[in-house]
PDB file of N, CA and C in Angstrom:
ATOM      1  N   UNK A   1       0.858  -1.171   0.000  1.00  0.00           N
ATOM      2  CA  UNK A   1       0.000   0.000   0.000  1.00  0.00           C
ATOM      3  C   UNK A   1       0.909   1.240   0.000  1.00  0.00           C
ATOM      4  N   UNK A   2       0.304   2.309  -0.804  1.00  0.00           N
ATOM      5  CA  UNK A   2       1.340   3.393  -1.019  1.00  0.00           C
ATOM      6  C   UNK A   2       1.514   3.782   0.464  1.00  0.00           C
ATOM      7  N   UNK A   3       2.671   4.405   0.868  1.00  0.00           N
ATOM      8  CA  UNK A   3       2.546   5.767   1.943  1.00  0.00           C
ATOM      9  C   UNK A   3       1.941   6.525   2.056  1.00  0.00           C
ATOM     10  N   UNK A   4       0.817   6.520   3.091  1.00  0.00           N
ATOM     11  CA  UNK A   4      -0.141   7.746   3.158  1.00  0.00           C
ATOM     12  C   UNK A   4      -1.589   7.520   2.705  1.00  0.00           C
ATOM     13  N   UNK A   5      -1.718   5.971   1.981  1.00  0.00           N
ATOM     14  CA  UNK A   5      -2.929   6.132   1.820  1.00  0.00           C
ATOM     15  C   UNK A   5      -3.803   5.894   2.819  1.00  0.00           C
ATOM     16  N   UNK A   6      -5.363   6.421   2.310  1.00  0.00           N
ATOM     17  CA  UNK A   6      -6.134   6.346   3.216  1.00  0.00           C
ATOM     18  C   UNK A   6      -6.976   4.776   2.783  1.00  0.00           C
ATOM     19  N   UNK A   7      -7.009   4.129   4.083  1.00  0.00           N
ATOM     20  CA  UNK A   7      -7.901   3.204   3.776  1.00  0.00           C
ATOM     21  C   UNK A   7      -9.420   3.080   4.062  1.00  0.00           C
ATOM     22  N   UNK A   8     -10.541   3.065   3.205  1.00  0.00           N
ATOM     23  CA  UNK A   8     -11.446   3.034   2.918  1.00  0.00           C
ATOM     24  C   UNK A   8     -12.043   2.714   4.550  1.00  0.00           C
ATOM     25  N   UNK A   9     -11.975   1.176   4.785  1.00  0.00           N
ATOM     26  CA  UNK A   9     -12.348   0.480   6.173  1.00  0.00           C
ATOM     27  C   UNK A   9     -11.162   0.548   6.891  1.00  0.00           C
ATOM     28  N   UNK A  10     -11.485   1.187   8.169  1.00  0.00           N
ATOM     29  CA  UNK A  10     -10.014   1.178   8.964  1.00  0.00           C
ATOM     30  C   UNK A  10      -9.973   0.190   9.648  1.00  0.00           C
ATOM     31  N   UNK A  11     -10.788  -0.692  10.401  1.00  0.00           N
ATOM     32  CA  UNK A  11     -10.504  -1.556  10.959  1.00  0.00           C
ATOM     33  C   UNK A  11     -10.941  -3.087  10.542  1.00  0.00           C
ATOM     34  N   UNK A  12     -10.323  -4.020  10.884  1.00  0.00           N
ATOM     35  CA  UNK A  12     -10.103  -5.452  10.250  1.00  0.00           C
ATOM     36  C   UNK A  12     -10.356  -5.939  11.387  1.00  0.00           C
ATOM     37  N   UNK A  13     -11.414  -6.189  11.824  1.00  0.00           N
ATOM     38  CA  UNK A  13     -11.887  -6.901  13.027  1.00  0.00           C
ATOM     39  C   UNK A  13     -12.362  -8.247  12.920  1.00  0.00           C
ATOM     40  N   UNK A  14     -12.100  -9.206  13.598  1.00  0.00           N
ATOM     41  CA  UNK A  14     -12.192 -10.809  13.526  1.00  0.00           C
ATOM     42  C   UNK A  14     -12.478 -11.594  14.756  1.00  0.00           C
ATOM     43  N   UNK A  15     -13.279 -12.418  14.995  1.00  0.00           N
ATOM     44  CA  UNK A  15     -13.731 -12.820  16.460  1.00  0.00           C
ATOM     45  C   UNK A  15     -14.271 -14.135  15.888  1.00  0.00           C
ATOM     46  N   UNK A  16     -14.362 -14.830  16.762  1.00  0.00           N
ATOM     47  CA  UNK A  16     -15.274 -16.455  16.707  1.00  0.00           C
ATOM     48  C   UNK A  16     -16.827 -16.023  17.795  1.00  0.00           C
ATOM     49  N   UNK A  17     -17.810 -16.926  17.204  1.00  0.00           N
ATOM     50  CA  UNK A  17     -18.965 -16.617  18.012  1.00  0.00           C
ATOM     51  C   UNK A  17     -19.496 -18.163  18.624  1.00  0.00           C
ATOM     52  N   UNK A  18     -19.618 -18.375  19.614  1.00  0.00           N
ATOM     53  CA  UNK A  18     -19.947 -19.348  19.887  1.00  0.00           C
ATOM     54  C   UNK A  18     -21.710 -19.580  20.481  1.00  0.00           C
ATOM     55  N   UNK A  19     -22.180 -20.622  19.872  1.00  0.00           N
ATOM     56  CA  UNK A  19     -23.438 -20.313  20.119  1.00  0.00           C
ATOM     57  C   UNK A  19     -24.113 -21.385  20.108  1.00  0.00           C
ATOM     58  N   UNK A  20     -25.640 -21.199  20.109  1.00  0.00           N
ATOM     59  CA  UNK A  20     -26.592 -22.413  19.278  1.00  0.00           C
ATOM     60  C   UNK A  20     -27.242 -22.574  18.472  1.00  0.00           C
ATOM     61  N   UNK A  21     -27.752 -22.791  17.128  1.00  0.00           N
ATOM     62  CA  UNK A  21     -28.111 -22.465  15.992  1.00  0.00           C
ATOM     63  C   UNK A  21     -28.001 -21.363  15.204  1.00  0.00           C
ATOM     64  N   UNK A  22     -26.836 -21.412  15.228  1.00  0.00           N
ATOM     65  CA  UNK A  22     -26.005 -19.883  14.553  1.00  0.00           C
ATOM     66  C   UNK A  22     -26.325 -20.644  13.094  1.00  0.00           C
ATOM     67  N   UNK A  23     -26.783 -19.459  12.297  1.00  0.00           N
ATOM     68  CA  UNK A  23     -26.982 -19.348  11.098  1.00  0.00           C
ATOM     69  C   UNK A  23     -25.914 -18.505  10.342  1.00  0.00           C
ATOM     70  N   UNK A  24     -24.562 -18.898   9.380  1.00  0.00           N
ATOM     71  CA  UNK A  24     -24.262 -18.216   8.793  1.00  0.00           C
ATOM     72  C   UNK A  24     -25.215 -17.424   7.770  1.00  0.00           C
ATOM     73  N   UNK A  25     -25.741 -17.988   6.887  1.00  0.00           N
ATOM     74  CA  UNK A  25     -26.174 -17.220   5.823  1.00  0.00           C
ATOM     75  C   UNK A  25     -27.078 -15.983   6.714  1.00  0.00           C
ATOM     76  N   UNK A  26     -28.094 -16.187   7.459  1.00  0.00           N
ATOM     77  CA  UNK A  26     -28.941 -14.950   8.019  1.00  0.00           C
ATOM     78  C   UNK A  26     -27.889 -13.886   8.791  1.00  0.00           C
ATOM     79  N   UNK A  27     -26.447 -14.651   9.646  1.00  0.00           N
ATOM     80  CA  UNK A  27     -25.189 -13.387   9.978  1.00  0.00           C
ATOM     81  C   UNK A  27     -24.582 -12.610   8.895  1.00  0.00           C
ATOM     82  N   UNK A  28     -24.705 -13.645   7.912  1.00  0.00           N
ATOM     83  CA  UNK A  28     -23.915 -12.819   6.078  1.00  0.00           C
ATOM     84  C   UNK A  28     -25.183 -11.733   6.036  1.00  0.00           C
ATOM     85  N   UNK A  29     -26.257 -12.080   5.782  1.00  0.00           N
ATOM     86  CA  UNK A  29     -27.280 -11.215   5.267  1.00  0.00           C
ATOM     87  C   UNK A  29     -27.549 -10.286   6.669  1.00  0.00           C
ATOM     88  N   UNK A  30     -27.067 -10.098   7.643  1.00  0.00           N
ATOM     89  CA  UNK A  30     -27.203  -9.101   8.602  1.00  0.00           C
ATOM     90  C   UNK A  30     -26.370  -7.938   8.399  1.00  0.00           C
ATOM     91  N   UNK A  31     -25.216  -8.413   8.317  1.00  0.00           N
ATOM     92  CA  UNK A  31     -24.078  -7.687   7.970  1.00  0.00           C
ATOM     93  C   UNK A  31     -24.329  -6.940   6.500  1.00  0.00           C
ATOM     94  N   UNK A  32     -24.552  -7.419   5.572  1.00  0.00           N
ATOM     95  CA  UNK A  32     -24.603  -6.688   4.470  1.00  0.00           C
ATOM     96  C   UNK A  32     -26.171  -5.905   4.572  1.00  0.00           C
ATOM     97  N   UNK A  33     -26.908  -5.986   5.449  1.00  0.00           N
ATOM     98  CA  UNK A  33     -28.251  -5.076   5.589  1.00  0.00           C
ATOM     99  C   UNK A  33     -28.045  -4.077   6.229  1.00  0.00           C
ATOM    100  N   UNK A  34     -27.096  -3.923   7.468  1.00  0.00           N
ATOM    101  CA  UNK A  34     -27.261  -3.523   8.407  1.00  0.00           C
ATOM    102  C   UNK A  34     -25.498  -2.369   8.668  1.00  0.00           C
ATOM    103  N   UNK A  35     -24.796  -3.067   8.303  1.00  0.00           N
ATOM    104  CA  UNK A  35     -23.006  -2.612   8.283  1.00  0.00           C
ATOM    105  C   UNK A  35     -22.518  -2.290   7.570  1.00  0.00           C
ATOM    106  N   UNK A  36     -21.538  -1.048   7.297  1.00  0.00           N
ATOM    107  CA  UNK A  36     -21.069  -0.455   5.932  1.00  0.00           C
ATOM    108  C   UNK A  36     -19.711  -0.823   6.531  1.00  0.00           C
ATOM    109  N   UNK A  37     -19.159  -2.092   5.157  1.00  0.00           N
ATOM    110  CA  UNK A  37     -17.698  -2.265   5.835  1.00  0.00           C
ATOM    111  C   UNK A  37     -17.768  -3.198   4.259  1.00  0.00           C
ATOM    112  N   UNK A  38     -16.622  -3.948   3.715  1.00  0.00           N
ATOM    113  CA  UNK A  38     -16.222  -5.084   2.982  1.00  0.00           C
ATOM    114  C   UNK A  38     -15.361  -6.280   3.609  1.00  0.00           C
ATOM    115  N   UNK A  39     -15.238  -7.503   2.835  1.00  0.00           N
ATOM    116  CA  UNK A  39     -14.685  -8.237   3.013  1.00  0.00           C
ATOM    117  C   UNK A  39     -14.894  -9.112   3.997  1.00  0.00           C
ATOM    118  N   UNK A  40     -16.327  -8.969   3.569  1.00  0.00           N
ATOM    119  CA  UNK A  40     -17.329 -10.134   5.081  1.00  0.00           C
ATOM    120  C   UNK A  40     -16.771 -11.623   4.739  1.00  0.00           C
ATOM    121  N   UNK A  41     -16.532 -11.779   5.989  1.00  0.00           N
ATOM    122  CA  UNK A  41     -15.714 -13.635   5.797  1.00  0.00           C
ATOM    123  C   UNK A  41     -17.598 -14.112   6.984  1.00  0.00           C
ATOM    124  N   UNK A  42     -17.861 -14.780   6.638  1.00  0.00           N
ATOM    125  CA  UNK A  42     -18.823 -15.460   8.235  1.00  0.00           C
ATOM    126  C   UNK A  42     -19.090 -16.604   7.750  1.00  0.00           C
ATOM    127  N   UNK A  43     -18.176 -17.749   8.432  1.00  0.00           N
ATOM    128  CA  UNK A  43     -18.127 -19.001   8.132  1.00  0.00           C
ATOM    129  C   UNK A  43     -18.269 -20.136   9.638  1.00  0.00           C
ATOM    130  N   UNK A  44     -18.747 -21.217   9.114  1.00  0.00           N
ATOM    131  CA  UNK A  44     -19.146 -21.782  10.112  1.00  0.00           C
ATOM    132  C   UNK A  44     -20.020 -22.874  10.379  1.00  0.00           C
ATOM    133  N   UNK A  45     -20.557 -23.284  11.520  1.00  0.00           N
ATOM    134  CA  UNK A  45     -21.742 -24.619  11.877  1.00  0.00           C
ATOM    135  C   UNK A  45     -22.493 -23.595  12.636  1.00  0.00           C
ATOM    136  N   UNK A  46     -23.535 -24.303  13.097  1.00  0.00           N
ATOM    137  CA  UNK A  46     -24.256 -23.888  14.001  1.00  0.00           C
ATOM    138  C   UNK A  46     -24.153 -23.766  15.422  1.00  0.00           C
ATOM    139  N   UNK A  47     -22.701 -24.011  15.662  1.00  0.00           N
ATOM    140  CA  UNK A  47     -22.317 -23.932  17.114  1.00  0.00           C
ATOM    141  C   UNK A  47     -21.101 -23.113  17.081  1.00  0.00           C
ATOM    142  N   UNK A  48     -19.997 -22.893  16.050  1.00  0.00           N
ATOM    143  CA  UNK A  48     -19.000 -21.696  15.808  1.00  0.00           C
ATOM    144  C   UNK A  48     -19.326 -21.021  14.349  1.00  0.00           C
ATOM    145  N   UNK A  49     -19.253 -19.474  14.511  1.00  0.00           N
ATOM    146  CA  UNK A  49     -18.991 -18.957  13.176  1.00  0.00           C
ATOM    147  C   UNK A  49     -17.729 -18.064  13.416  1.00  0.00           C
ATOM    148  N   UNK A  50     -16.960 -18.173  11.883  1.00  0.00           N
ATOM    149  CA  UNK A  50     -15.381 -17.441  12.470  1.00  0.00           C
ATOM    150  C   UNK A  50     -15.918 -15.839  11.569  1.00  0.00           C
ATOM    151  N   UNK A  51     -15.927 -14.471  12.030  1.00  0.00           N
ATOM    152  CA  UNK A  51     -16.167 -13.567  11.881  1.00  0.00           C
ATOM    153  C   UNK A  51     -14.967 -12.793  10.809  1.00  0.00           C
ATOM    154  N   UNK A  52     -14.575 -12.341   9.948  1.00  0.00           N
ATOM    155  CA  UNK A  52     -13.732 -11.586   9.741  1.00  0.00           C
ATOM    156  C   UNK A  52     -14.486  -9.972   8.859  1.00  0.00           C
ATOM    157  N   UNK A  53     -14.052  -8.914   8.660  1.00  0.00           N
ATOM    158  CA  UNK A  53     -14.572  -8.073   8.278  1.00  0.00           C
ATOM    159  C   UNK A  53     -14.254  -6.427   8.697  1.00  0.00           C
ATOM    160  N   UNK A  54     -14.134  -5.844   7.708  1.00  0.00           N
ATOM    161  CA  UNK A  54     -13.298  -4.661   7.225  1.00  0.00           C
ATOM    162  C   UNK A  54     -14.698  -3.603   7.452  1.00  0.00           C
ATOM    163  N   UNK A  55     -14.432  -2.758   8.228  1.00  0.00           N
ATOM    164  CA  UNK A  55     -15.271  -1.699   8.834  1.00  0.00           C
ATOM    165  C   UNK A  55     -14.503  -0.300   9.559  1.00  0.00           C
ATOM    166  N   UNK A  56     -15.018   0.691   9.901  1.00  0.00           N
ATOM    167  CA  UNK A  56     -15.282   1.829  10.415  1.00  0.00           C
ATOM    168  C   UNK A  56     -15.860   1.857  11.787  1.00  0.00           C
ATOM    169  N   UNK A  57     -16.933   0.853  12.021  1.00  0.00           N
ATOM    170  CA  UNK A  57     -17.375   0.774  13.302  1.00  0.00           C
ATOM    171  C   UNK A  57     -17.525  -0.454  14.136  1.00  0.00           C
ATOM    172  N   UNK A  58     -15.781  -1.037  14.343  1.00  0.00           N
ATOM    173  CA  UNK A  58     -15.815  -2.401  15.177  1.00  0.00           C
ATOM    174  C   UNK A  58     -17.145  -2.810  15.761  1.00  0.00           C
ATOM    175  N   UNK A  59     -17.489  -1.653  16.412  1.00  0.00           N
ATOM    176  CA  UNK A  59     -17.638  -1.902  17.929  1.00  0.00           C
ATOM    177  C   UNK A  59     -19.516  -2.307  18.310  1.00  0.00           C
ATOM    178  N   UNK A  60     -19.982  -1.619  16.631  1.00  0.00           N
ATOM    179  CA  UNK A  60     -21.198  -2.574  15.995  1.00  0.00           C
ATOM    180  C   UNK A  60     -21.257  -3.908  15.564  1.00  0.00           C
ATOM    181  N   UNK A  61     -20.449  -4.263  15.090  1.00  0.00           N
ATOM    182  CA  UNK A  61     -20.062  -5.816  14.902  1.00  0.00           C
ATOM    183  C   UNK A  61     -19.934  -7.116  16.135  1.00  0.00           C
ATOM    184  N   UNK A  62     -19.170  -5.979  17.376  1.00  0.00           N
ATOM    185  CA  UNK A  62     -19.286  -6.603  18.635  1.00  0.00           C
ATOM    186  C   UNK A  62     -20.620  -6.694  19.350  1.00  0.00           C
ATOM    187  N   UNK A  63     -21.271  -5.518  19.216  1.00  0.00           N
ATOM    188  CA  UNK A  63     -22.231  -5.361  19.769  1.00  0.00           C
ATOM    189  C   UNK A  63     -23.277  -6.403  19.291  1.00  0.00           C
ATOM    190  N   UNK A  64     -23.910  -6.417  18.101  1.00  0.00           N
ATOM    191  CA  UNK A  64     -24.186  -7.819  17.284  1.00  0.00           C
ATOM    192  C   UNK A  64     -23.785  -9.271  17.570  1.00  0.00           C
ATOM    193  N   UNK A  65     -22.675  -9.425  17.340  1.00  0.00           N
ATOM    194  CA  UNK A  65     -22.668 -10.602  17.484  1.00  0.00           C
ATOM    195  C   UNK A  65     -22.115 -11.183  18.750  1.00  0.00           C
ATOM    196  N   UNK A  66     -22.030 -10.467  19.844  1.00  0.00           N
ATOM    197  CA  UNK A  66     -22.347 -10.691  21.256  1.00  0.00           C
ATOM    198  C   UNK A  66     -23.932 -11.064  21.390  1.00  0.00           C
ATOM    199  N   UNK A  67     -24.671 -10.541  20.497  1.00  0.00           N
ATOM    200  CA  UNK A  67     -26.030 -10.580  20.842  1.00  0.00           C
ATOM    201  C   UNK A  67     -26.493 -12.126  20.606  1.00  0.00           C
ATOM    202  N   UNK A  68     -25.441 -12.802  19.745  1.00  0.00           N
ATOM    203  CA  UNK A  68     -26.000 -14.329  19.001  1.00  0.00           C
ATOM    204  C   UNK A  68     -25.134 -15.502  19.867  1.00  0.00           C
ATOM    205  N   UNK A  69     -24.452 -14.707  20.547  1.00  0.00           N
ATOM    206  CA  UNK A  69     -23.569 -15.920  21.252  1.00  0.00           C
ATOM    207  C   UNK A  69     -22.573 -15.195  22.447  1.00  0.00           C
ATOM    208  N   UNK A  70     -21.502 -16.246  22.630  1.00  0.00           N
ATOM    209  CA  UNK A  70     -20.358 -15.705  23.390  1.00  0.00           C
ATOM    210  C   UNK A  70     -19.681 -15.105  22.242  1.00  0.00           C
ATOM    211  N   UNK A  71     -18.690 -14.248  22.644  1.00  0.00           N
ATOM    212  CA  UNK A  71     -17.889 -13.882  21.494  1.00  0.00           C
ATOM    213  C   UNK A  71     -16.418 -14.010  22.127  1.00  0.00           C
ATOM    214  N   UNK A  72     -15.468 -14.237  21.551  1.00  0.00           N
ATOM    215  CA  UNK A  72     -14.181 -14.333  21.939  1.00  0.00           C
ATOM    216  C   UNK A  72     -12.557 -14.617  20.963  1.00  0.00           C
ATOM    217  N   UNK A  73     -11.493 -14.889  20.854  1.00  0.00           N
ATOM    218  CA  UNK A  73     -10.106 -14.600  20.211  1.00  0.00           C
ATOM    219  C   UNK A  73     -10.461 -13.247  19.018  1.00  0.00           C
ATOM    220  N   UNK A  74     -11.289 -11.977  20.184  1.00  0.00           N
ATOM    221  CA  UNK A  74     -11.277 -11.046  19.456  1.00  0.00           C
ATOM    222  C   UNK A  74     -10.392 -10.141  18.414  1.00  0.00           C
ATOM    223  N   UNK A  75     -10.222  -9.616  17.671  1.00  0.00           N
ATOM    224  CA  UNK A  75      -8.888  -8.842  17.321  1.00  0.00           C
ATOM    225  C   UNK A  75      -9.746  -7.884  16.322  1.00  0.00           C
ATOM    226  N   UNK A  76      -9.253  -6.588  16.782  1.00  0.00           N
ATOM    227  CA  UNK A  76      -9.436  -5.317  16.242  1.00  0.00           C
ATOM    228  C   UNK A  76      -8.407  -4.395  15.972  1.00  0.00           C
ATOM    229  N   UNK A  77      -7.567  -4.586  14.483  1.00  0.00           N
ATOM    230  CA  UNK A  77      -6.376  -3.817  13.746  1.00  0.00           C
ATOM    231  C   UNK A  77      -6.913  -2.561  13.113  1.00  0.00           C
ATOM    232  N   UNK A  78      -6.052  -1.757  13.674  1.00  0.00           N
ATOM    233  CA  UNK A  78      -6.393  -0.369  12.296  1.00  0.00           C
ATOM    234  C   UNK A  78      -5.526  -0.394  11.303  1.00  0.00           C
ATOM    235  N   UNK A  79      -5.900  -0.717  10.054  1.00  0.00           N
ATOM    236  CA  UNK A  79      -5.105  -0.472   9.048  1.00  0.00           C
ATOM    237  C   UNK A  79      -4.777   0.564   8.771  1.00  0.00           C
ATOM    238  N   UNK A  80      -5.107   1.250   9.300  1.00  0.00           N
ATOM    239  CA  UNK A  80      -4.963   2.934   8.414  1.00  0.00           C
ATOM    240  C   UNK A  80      -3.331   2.871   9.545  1.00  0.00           C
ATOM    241  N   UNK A  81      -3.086   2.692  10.796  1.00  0.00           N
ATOM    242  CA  UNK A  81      -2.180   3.067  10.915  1.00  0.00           C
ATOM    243  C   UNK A  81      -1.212   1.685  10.625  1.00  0.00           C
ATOM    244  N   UNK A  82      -1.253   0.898  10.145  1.00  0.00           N
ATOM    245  CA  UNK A  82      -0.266  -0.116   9.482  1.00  0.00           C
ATOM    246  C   UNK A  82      -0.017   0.113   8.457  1.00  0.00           C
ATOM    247  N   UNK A  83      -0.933   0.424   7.622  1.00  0.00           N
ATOM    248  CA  UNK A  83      -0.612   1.280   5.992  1.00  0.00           C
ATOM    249  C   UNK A  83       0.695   2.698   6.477  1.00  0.00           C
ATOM    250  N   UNK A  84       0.646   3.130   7.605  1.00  0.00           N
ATOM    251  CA  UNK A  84       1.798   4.255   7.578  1.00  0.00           C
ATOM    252  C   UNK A  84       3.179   3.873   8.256  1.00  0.00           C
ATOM    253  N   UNK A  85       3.104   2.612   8.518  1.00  0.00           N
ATOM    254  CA  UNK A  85       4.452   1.892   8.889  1.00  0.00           C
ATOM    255  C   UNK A  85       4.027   1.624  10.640  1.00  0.00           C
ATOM    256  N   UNK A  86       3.015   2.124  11.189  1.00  0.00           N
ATOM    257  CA  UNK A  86       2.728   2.067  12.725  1.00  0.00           C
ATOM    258  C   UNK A  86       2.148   0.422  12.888  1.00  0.00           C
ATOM    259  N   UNK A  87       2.052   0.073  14.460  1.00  0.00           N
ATOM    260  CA  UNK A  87       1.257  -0.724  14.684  1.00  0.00           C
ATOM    261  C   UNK A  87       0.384  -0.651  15.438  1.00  0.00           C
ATOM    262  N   UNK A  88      -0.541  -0.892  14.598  1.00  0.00           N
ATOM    263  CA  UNK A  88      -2.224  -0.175  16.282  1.00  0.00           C
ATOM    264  C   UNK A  88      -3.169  -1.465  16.268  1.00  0.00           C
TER     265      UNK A  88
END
């Protein structure tokens, strides 16, 4: 990535959800109804889905999918400051 650019989604947030009749396809179709971000990963059974996904507002994503399960091996990167040589 050049120096300095700006990235679109700043944060790359990824979590596992643990639950009971977790539905990927209705978490895919939540996310794209509901979240302005790319690069929705939501894969899974009905007892883990692994979360990945490029957003602006982590902390909606947590809020969500805390709501469908436990949530946990959270991780929330800002790219915008890894794109400038930092680590956040």
């Amino acid at each position: 990535m050049p120096e300095n650019e700006v990235v679109e989604y700043k944060f790359d947030t990824q979590l596992l959800i643990e639950g009971t009749d977790l539905d990927e396809d209705a978490i895919n179709d939540y996310f794209v109804e509901n979240f302005v971000g790319d690069c929705l990963l939501a894969v899974g059974d009905e007892e883990t889905i692994k979360i990945h996904y490029h957003t602006n507002e982590p902390w909606k994503v947590l809020e969500y999918c805390a709501s469908l399960g436990e949530i946990h091996d959270i991780i929330v990167e800002n790219m915008q400051l890894q794109s400038e040589g930092l680590h956040g």
